[in-house]
N, C-alpha and C. Protein backbone atom coordinates (compact mmCIF):
# COMPACT_ATOMS: atom_id res chain seq x y z
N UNK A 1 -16.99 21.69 0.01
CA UNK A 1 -17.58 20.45 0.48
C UNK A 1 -17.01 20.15 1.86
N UNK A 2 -17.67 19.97 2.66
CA UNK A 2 -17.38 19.56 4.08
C UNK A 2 -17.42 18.11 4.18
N UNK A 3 -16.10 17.27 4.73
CA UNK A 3 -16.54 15.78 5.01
C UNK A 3 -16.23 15.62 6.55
N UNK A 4 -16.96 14.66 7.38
CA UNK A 4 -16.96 14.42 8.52
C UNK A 4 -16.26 13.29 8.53
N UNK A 5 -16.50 12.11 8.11
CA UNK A 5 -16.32 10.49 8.37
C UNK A 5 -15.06 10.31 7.16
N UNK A 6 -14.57 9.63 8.33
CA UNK A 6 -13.35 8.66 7.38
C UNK A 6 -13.50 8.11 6.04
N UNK A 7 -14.62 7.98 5.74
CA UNK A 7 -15.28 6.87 4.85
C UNK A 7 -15.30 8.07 3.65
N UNK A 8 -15.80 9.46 4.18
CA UNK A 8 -16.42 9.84 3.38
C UNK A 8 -14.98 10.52 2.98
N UNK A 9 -14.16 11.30 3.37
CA UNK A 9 -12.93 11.51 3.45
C UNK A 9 -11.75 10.76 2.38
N UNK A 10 -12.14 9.49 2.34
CA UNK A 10 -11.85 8.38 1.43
C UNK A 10 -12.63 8.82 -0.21
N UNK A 11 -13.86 9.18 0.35
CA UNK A 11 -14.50 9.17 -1.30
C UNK A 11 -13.90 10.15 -1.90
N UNK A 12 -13.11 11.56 -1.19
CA UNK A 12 -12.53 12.35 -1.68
C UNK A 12 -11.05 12.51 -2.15
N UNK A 13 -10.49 11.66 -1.85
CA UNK A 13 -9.75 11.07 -2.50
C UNK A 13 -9.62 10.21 -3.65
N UNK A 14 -10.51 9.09 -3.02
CA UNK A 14 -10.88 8.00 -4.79
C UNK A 14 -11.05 8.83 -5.90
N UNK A 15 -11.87 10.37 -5.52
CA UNK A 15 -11.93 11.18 -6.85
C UNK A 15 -11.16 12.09 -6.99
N UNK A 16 -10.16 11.93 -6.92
CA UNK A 16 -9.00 12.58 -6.72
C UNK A 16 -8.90 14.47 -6.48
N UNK A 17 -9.69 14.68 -5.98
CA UNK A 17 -9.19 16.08 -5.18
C UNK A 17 -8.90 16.27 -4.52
N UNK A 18 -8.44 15.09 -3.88
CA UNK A 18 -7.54 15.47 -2.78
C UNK A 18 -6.34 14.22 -2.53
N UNK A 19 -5.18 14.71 -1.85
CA UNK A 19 -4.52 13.09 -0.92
C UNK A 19 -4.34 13.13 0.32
N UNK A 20 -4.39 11.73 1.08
CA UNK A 20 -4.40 12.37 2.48
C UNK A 20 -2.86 11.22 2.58
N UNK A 21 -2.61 11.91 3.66
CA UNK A 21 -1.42 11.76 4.24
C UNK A 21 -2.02 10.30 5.60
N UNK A 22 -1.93 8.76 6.01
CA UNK A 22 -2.31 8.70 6.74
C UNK A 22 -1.09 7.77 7.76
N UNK A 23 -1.19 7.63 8.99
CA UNK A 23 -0.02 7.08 9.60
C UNK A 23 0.00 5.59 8.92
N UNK A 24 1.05 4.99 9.56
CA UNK A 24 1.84 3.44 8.59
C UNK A 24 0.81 2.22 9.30
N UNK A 25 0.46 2.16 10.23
CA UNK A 25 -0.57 0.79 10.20
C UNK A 25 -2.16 1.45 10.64
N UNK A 26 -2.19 2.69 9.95
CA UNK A 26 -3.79 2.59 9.94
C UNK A 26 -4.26 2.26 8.68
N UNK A 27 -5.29 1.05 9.01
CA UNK A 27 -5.43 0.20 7.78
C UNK A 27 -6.80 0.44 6.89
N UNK A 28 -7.45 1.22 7.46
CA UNK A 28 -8.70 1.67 6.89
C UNK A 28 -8.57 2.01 5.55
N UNK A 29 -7.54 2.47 5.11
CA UNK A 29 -7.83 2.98 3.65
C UNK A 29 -7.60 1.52 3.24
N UNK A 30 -6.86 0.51 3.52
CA UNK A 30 -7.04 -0.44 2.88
C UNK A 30 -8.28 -1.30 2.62
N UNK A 31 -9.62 -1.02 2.75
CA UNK A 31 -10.55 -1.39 2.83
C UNK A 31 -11.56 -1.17 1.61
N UNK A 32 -10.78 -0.01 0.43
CA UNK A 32 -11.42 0.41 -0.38
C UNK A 32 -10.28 -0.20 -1.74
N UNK A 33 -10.97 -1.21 -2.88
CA UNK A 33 -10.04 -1.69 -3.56
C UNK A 33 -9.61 -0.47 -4.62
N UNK A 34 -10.24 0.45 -4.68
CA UNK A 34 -10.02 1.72 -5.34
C UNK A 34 -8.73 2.73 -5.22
N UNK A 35 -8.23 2.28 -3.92
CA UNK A 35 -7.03 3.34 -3.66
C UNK A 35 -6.11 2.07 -3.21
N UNK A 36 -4.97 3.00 -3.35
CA UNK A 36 -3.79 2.33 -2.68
C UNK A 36 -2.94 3.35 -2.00
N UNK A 37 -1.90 2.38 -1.22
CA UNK A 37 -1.15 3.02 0.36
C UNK A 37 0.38 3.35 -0.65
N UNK A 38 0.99 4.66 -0.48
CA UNK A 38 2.75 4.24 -0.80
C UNK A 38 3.46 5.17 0.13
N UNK A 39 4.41 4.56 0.43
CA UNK A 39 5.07 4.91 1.89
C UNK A 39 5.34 6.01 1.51
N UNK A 40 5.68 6.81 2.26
CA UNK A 40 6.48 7.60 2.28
C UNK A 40 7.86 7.68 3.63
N UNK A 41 8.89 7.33 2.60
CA UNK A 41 10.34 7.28 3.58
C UNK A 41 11.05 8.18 3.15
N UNK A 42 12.06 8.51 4.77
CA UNK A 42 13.32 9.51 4.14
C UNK A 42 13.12 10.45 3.79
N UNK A 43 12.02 10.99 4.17
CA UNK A 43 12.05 12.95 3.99
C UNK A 43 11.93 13.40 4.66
N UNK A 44 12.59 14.92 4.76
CA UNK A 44 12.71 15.62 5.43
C UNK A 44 11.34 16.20 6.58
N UNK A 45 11.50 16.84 7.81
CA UNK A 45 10.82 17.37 8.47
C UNK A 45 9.70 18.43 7.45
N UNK A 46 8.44 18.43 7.39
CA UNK A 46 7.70 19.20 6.41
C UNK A 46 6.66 20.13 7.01
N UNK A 47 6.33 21.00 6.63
CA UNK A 47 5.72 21.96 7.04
C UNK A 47 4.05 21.29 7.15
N UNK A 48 3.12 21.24 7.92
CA UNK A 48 2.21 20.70 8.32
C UNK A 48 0.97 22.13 8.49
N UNK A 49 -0.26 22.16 8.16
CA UNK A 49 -1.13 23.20 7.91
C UNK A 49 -2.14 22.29 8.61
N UNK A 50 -2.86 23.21 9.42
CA UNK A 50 -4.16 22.56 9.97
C UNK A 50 -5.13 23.78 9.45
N UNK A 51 -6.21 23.34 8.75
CA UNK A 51 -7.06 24.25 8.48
C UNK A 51 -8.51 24.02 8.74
N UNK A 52 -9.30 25.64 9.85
CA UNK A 52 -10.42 25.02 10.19
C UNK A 52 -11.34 25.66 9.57
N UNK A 53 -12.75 25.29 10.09
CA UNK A 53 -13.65 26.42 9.91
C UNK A 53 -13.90 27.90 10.56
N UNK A 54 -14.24 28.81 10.21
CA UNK A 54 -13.76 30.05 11.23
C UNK A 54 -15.21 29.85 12.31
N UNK A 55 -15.19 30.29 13.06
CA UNK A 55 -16.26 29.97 14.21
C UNK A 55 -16.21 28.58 14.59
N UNK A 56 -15.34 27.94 14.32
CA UNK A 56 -15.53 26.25 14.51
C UNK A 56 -15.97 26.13 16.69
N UNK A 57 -16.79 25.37 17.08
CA UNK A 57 -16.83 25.34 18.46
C UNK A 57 -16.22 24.30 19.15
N UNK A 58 -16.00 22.69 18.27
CA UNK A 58 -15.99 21.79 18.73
C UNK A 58 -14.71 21.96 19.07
N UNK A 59 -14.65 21.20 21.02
CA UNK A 59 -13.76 21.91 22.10
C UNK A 59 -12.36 20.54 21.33
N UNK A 60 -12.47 19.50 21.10
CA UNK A 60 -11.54 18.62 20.68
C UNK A 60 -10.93 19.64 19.52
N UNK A 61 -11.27 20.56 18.74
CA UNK A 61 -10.39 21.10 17.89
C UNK A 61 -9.66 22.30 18.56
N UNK A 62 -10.32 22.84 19.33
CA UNK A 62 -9.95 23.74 20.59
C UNK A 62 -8.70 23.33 21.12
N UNK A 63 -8.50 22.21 21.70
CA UNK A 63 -7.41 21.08 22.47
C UNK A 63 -6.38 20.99 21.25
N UNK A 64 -6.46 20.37 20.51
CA UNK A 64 -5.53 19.84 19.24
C UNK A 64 -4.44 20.97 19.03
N UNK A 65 -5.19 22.28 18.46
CA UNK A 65 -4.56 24.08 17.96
C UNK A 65 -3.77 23.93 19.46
N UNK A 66 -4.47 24.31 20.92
CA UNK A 66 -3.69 24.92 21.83
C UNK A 66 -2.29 23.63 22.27
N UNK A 67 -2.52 22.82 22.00
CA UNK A 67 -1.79 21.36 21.97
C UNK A 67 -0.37 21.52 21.00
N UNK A 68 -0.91 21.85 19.57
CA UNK A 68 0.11 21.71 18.79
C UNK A 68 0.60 23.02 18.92
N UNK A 69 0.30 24.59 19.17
CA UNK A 69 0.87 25.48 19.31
C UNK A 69 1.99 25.28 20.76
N UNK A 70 1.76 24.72 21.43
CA UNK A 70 2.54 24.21 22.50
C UNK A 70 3.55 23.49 22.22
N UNK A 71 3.33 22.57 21.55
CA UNK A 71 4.46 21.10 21.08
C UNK A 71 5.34 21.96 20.14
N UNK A 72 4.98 22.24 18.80
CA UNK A 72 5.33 22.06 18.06
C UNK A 72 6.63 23.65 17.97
N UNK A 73 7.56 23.54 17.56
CA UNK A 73 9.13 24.35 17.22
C UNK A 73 8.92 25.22 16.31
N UNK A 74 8.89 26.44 16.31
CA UNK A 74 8.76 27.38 15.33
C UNK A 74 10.38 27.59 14.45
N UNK A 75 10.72 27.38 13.25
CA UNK A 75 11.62 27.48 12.56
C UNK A 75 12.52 28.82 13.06
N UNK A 76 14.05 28.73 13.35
CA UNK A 76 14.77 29.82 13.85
C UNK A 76 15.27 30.46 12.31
C-alpha cells in the first residue's frame, strides 16, 4: 500500500500496521481522537532507515538521501 498524505499515513496507523515516529510539537496527529502521542525520552542514538521506491524520481527525495548521506556519521 502506498500512502502520500499525512492524513492518510495516520489511517495507517489507527489500524495498526504501522507506528510512526513524529517530532514533539507537531500536532497533527492530535487531530484524530483515535490515536494518541507518548514521548519518547532518554534513549539512546537509534539507527534510522529511509526506505524508497526503486526508480523513485521525485528530486526532493533525491536532496533528502544526498543530504543525509552527507550529515549523517557512519558508526566506527
Amino acid at each position: 500500500m502506498l500512502v502520500d498524505t499525512f492524513e492518510d499515513k495516520l489511517e495507517v496507523v489507527a489500524d495498526g500496521r504501522t507506528v510512526a515516529l513524529v517530532p514533539i510539537d507537531d500536532r497533527r496527529s492530535a487531530l484524530r481522537d483515535d490515536l494518541v502521542t507518548v514521548p519518547v525520552e532518554d534513549i539512546e542514538p537509534c539507527q534510522v532507515v529511509v526506505v524508497t521506491r526503486r526508480g523513485a524520481t521525485n528530486p526532493l527525495l533525491a536532496h533528502f538521501c544526498e543530504s543525509a548521506k552527507n550529515l549523517l556519521v557512519r558508526e566506527a
